[in-house]
Protein backbone atom coordinates (compact mmCIF):
# COMPACT_ATOMS: atom_id res chain seq x y z
CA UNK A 1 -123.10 9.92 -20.19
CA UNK A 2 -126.50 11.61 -20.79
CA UNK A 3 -128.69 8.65 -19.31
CA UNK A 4 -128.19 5.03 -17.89
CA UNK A 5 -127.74 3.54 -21.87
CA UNK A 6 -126.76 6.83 -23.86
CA UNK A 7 -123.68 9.02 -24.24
CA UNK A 8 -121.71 10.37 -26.81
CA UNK A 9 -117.65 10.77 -27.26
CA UNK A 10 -115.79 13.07 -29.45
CA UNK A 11 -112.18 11.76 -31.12
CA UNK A 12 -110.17 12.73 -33.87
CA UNK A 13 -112.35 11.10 -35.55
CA UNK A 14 -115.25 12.36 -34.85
CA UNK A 15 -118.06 12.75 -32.78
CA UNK A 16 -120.11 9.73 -31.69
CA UNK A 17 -122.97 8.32 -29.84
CA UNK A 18 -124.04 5.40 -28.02
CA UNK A 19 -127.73 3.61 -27.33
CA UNK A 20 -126.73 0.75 -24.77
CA UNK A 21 -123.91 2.29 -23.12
CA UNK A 22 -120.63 1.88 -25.14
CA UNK A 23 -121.38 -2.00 -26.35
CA UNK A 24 -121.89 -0.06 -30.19
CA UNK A 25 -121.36 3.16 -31.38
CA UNK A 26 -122.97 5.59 -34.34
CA UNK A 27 -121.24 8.24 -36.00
CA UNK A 28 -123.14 11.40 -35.11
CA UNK A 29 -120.96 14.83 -36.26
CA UNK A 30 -122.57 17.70 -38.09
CA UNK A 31 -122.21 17.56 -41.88
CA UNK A 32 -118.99 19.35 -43.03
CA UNK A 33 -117.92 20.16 -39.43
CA UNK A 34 -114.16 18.54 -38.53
CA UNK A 35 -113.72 16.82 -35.29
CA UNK A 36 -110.47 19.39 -34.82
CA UNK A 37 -113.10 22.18 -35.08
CA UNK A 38 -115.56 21.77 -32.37
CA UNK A 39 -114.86 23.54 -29.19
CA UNK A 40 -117.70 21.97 -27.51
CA UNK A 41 -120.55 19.09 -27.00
CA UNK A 42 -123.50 19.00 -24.83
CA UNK A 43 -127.23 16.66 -24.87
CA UNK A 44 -129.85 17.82 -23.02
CA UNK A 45 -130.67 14.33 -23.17
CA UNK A 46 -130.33 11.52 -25.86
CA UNK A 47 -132.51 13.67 -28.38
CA UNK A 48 -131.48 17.18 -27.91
CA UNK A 49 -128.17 18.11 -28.72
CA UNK A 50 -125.46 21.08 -30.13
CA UNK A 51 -122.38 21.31 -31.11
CA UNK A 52 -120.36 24.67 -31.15
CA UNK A 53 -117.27 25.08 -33.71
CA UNK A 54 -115.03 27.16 -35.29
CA UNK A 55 -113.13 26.47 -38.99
CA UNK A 56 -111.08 29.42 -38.42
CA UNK A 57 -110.27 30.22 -35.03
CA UNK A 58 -112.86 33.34 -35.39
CA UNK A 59 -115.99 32.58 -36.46
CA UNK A 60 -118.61 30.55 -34.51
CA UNK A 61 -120.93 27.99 -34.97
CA UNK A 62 -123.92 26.20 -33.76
CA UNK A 63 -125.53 23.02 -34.77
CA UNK A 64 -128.29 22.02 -33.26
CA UNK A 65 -130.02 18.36 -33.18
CA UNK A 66 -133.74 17.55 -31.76
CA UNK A 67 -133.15 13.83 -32.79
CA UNK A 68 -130.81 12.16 -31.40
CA UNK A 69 -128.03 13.54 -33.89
CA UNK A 70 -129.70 11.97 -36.84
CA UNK A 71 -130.18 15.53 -38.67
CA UNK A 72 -128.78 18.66 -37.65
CA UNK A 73 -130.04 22.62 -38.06
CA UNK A 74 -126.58 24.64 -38.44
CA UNK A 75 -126.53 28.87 -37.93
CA UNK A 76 -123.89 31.19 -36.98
CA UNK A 77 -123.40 33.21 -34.04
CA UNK A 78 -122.78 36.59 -33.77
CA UNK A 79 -119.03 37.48 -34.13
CA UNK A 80 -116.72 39.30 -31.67
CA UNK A 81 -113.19 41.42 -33.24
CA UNK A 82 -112.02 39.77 -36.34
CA UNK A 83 -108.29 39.93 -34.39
CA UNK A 84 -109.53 37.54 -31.44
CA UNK A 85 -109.03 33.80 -31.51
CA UNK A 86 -111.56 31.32 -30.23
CA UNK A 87 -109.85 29.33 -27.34
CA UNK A 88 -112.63 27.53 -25.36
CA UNK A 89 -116.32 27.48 -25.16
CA UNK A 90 -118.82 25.87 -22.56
CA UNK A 91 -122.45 25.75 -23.43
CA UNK A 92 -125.52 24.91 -21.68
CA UNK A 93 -128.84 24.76 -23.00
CA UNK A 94 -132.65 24.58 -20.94
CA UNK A 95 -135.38 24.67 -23.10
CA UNK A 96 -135.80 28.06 -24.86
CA UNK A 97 -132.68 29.47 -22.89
CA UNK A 98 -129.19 28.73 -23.60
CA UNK A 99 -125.71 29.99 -22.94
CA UNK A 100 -122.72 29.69 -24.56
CA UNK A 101 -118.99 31.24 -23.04
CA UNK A 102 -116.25 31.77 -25.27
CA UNK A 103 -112.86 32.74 -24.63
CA UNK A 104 -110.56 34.60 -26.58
CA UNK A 105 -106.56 34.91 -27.14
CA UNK A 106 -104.40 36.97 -29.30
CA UNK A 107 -104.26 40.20 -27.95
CA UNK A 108 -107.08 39.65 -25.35
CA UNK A 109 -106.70 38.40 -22.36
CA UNK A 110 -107.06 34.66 -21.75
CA UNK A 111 -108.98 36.36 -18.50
CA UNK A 112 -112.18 37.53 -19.86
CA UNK A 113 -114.45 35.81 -22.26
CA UNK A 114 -117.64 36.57 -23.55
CA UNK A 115 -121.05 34.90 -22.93
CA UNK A 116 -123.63 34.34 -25.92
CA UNK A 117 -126.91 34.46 -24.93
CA UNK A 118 -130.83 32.80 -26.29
CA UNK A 119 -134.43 33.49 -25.26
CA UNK A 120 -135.86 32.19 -28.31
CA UNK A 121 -134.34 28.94 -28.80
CA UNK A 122 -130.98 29.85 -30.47
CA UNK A 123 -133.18 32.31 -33.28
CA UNK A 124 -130.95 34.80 -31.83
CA UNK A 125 -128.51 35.79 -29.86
CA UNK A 126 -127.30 38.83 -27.45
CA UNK A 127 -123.42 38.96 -26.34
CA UNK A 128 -122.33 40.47 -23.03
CA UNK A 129 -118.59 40.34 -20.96
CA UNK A 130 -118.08 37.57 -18.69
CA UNK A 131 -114.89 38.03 -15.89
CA UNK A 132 -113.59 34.46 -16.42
CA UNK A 133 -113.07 31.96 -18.52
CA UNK A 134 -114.67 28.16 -16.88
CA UNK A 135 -117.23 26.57 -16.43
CA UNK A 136 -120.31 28.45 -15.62
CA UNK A 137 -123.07 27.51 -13.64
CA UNK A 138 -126.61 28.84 -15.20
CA UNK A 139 -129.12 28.78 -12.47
CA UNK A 140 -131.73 31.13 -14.14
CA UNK A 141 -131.81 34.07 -16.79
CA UNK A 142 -130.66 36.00 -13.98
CA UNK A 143 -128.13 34.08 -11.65
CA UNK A 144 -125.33 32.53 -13.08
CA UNK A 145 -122.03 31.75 -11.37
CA UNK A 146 -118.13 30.77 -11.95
CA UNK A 147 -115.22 29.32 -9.82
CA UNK A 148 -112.49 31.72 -9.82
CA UNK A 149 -112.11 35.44 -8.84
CA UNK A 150 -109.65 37.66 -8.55
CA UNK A 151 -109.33 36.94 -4.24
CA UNK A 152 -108.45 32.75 -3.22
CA UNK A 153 -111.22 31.00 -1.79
CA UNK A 154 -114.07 33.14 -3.97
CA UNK A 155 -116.57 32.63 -6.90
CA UNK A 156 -117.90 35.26 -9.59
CA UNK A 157 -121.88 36.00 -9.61
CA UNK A 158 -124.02 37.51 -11.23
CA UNK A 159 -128.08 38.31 -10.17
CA UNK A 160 -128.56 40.21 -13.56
CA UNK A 161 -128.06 38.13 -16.39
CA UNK A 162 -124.13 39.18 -16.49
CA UNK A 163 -124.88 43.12 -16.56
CA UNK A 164 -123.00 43.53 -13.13
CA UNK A 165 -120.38 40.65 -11.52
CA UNK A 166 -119.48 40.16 -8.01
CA UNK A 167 -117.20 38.45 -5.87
CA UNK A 168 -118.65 35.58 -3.28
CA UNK A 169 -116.46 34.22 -0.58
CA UNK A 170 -116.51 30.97 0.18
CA UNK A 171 -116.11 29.62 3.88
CA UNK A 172 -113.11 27.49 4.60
CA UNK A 173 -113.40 23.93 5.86
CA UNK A 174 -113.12 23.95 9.87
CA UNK A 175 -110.11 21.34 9.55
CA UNK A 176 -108.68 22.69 6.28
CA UNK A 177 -105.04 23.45 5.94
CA UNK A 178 -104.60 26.06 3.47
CA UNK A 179 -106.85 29.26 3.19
CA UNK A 180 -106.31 28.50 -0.91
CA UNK A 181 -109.64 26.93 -2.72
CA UNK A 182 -108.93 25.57 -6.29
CA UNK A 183 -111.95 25.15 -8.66
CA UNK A 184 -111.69 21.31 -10.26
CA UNK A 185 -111.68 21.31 -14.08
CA UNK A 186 -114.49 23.11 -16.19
CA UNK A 187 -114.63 20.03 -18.00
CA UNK A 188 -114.77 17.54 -15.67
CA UNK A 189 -118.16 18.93 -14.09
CA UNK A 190 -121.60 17.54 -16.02
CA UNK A 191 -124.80 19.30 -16.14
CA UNK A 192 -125.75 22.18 -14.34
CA UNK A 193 -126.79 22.20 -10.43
CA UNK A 194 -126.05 24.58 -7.87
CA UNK A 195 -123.55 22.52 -6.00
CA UNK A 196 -119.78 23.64 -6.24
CA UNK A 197 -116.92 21.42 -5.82
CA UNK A 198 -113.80 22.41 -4.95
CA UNK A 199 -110.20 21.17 -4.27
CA UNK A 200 -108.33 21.61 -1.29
CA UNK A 201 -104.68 22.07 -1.72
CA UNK A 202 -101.83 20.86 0.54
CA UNK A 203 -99.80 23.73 1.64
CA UNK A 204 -96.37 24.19 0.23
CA UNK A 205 -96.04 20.91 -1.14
CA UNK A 206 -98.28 19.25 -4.48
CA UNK A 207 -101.03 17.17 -3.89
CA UNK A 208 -104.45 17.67 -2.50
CA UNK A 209 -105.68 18.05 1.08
CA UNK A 210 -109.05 17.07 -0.08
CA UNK A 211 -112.40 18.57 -1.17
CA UNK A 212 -115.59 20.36 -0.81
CA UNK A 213 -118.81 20.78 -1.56
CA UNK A 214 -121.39 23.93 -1.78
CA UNK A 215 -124.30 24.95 -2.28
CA UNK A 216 -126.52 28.12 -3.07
CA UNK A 217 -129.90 28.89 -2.35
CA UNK A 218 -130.53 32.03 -3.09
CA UNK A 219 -129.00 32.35 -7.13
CA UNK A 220 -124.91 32.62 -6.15
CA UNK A 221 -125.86 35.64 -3.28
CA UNK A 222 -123.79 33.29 -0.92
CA UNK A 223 -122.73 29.56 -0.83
CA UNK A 224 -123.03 27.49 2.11
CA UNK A 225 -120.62 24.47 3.03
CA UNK A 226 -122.35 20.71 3.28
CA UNK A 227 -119.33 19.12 3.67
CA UNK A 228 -115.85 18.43 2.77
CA UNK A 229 -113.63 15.24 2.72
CA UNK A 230 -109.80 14.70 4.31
CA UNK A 231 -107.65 12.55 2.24
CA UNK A 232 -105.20 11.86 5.39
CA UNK A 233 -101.91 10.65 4.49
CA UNK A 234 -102.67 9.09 1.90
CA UNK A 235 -101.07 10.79 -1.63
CA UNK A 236 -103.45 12.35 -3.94
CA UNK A 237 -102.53 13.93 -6.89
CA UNK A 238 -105.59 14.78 -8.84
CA UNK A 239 -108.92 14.24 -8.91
CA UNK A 240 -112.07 14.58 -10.98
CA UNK A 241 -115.55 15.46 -10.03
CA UNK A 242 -119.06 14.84 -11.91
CA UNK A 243 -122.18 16.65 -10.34
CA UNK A 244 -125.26 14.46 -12.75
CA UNK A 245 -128.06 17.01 -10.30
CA UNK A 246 -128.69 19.00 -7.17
CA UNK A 247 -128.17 16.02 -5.11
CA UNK A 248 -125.76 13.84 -6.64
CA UNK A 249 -121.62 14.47 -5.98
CA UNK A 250 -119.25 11.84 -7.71
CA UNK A 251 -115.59 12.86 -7.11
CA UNK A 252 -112.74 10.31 -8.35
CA UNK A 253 -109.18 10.46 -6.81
CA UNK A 254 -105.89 8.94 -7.78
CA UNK A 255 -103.82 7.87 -4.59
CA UNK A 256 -100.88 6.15 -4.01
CA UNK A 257 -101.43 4.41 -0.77
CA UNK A 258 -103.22 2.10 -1.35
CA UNK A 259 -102.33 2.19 -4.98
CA UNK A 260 -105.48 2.72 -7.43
CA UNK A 261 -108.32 5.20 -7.92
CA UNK A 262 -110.52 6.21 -5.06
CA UNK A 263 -114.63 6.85 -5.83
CA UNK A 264 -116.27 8.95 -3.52
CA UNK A 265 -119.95 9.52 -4.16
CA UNK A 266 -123.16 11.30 -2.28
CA UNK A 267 -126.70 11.45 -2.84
CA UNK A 268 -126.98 13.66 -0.04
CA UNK A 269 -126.20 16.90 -1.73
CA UNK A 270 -122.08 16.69 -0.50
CA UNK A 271 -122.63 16.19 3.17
CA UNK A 272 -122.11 12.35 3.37
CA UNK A 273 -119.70 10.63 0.98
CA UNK A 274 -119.07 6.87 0.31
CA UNK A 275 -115.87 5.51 -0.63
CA UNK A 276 -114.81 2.54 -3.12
CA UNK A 277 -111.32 1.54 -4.87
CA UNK A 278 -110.90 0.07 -8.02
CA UNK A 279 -108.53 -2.88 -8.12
CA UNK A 280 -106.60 -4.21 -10.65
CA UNK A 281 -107.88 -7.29 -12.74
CA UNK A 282 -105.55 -9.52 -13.81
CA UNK A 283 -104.47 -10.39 -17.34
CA UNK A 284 -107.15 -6.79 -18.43
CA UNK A 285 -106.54 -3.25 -18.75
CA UNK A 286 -108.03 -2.05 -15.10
CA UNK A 287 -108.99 1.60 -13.91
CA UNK A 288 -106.87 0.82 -10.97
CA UNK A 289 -103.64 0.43 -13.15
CA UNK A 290 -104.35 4.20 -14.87
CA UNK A 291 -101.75 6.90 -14.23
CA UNK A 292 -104.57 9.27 -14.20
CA UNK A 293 -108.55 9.64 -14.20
CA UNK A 294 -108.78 12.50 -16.61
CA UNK A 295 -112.39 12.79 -16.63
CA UNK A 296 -115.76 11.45 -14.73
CA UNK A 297 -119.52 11.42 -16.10
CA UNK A 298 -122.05 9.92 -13.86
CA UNK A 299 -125.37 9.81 -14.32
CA UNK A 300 -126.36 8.67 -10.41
CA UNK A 301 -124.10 7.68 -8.04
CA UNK A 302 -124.17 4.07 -9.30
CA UNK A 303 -123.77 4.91 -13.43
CA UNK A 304 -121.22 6.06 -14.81
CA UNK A 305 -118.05 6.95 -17.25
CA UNK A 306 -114.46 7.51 -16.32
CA UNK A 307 -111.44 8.55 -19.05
CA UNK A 308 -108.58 7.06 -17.69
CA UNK A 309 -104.64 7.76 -19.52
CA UNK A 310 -102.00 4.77 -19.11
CA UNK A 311 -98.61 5.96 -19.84
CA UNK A 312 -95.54 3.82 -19.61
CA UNK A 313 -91.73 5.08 -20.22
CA UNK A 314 -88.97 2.52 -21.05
CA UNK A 315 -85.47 3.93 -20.58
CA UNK A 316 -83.11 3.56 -23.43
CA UNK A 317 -79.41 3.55 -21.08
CA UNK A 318 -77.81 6.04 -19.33
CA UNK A 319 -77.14 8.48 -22.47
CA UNK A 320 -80.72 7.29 -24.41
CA UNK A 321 -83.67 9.35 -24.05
CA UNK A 322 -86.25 7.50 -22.47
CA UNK A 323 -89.46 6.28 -24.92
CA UNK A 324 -92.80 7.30 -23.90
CA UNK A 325 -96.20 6.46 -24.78
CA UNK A 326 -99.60 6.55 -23.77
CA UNK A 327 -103.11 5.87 -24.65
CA UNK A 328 -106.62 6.72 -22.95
CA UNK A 329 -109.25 4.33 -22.17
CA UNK A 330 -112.77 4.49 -21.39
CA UNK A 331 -114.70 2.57 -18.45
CA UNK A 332 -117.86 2.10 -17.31
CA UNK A 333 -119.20 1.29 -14.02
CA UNK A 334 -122.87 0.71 -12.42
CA UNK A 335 -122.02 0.21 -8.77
CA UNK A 336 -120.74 3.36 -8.15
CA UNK A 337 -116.72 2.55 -8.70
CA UNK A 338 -116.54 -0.70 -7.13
CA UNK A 339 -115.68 -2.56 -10.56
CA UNK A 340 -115.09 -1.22 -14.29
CA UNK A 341 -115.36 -2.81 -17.49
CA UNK A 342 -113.51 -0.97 -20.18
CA UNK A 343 -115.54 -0.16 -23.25
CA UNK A 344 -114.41 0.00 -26.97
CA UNK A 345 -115.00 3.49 -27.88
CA UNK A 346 -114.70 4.94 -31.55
């Protein structure tokens, strides 16, 4: 979602947006660019747009849109080795300034990336090493930061625009379990804040203990806890988390006891969170009966998107293999996860 009536999805098909929140949909992709190629899709908001892609696993490019996706300006980005293969790329643009990280395979590793970088408004670009490849978190020209690091329970930052990296160590929950901090999902984070979310996982066994929530004050120098939530007994197995600002948290868990999906939402920045399930609705296809949440986009804590996948296998005897098959839905909620209505996406 990019505000209370507009979003956009991207499908084999293509990429497309929406003006009154998924009840229509206009086909919005870059001329001659193929839904397979784009590695990534951000709005500002419902008029300012890019997509970055890649027709040959090499080369990269940027479209940009200052209307809504109606018409779109298209340049190339400076290229790294010829050998390297694209594999993933996050953007984020503010105005003038904008950041794109790219990682490559082949014969690099899948460790390090490299971070494109515009003070003009995407007229040009300067490259530089980045330690890790997920979702960064721009907070100025200067301080950017990144889940991950070589040490559990850290982040990478940077104070000088990527020139020198450092590892931050984040404090442990009082009641958690494990010393072990997982970051959630580069692409299951929207916009740009300076909150972190975290998971917490069970010791020695799958599932999740819970999660947390950070924040920084002082560009990614140190993080600070606000809070963190226990899932108990009850069986988690993954969840999703959309941060829409510096004060909004929207994490979505599926649990088995009760069965359904679990929304947990604060406006308070991480330190209070309010809970909601999702139950079934007869005779519809209900969030509740999803396998798995594979992605959240809030705008508040009231508005927002979840991707949910529904797969069902149907065994064929004792010597048959069994038949699979699943498909992916999208829902829509505006009182913060207490009922969805599924939406007919492109």
């Amino acid at each position: 979602m990019i505000d209370p009536s507009s979003g956009w999805v991207l499908t084999a098909n293509g990429l497309s947006v929406t003006r009154d929140n998924g009840r229509s949909w206009r086909s919005a992709e870059p001329p001659g660019v193929a839904a397979a190629d784009v590695l990534t899709v951000q709005f500002a908001d419902a008029a300012d747009g890019w997509v970055v892609s890649s027709s040959d696993g090499v080369r990269l490019t940027l479209d940009r849109t200052n209307d809504g996706a109606l018409t779109w300006t298209h340049m190339p980005l400076p290229n790294g080795s010829g050998s390297e293969l694209v594999e993933a790329a996050y953007s984020y643009f503010a105005g003038s300034q904008g950041w794109i990280v790219v990682g490559r395979g082949a014969s690099a590793s899948t460790e390090t990336g490299t971070v494109y970088v515009t003070n003009d408004a995407q007229h040009s670009f300067v490259t530089a090493p980045i330690p890790a490849v997920t979702r960064t978190t721009f907070l100025s020209s200067q301080d950017w930061f990144m889940p991950g690091g070589s040490g559990a329970s850290s982040v990478y930052a940077t104070q000088t625009g990527g020139a020198v990296w450092h590892r931050v160590r984040l404090p442990l929950p009082s009641g958690a379990s494990s010393t072990i901090i997982d970051a959630i999902s580069p692409d299951q984070t929207s916009r740009e804040s300076n909150l972190l979310a975290v998971t917490l996982p069970r010791p020695h066994a799958s599932g999740l203990d819970g999660f947390a929530v950070y924040t920084t004050k002082n560009g990614a120098a140190s993080f600070t806890l606000n809070g963190d939530v226990a899932f108990g007994v009850t069986s988690v197995g993954t969840m999703v988390v959309s941060i829409p600002d510096s004060s909004d948290v929207i994490a979505m868990a599926d649990q088995s006891n009760p069965s359904g999906v679990a929304t947990y939402s604060s406006s308070d920045a991480g330190i209070h969170f309010d809970r909601t399930v999702a139950l079934a609705q007869a005779g519809q296809a209900a969030l509740a009966d999803a396998t798995q949440v594979k992605s959240a986009s809030f705008v508040n804590t009231q508005v927002g998107w979840a991707l949910a996948l529904f797969k069902a296998c149907f065994s064929n005897g004792p010597d048959g293999p069994a038949d699979c098959h699943s498909i992916e839905l999208l829902f829509a909620t505006e009182d913060g996860g207490s009922s969805w209505s599924a939406l007919s996406a492109p």
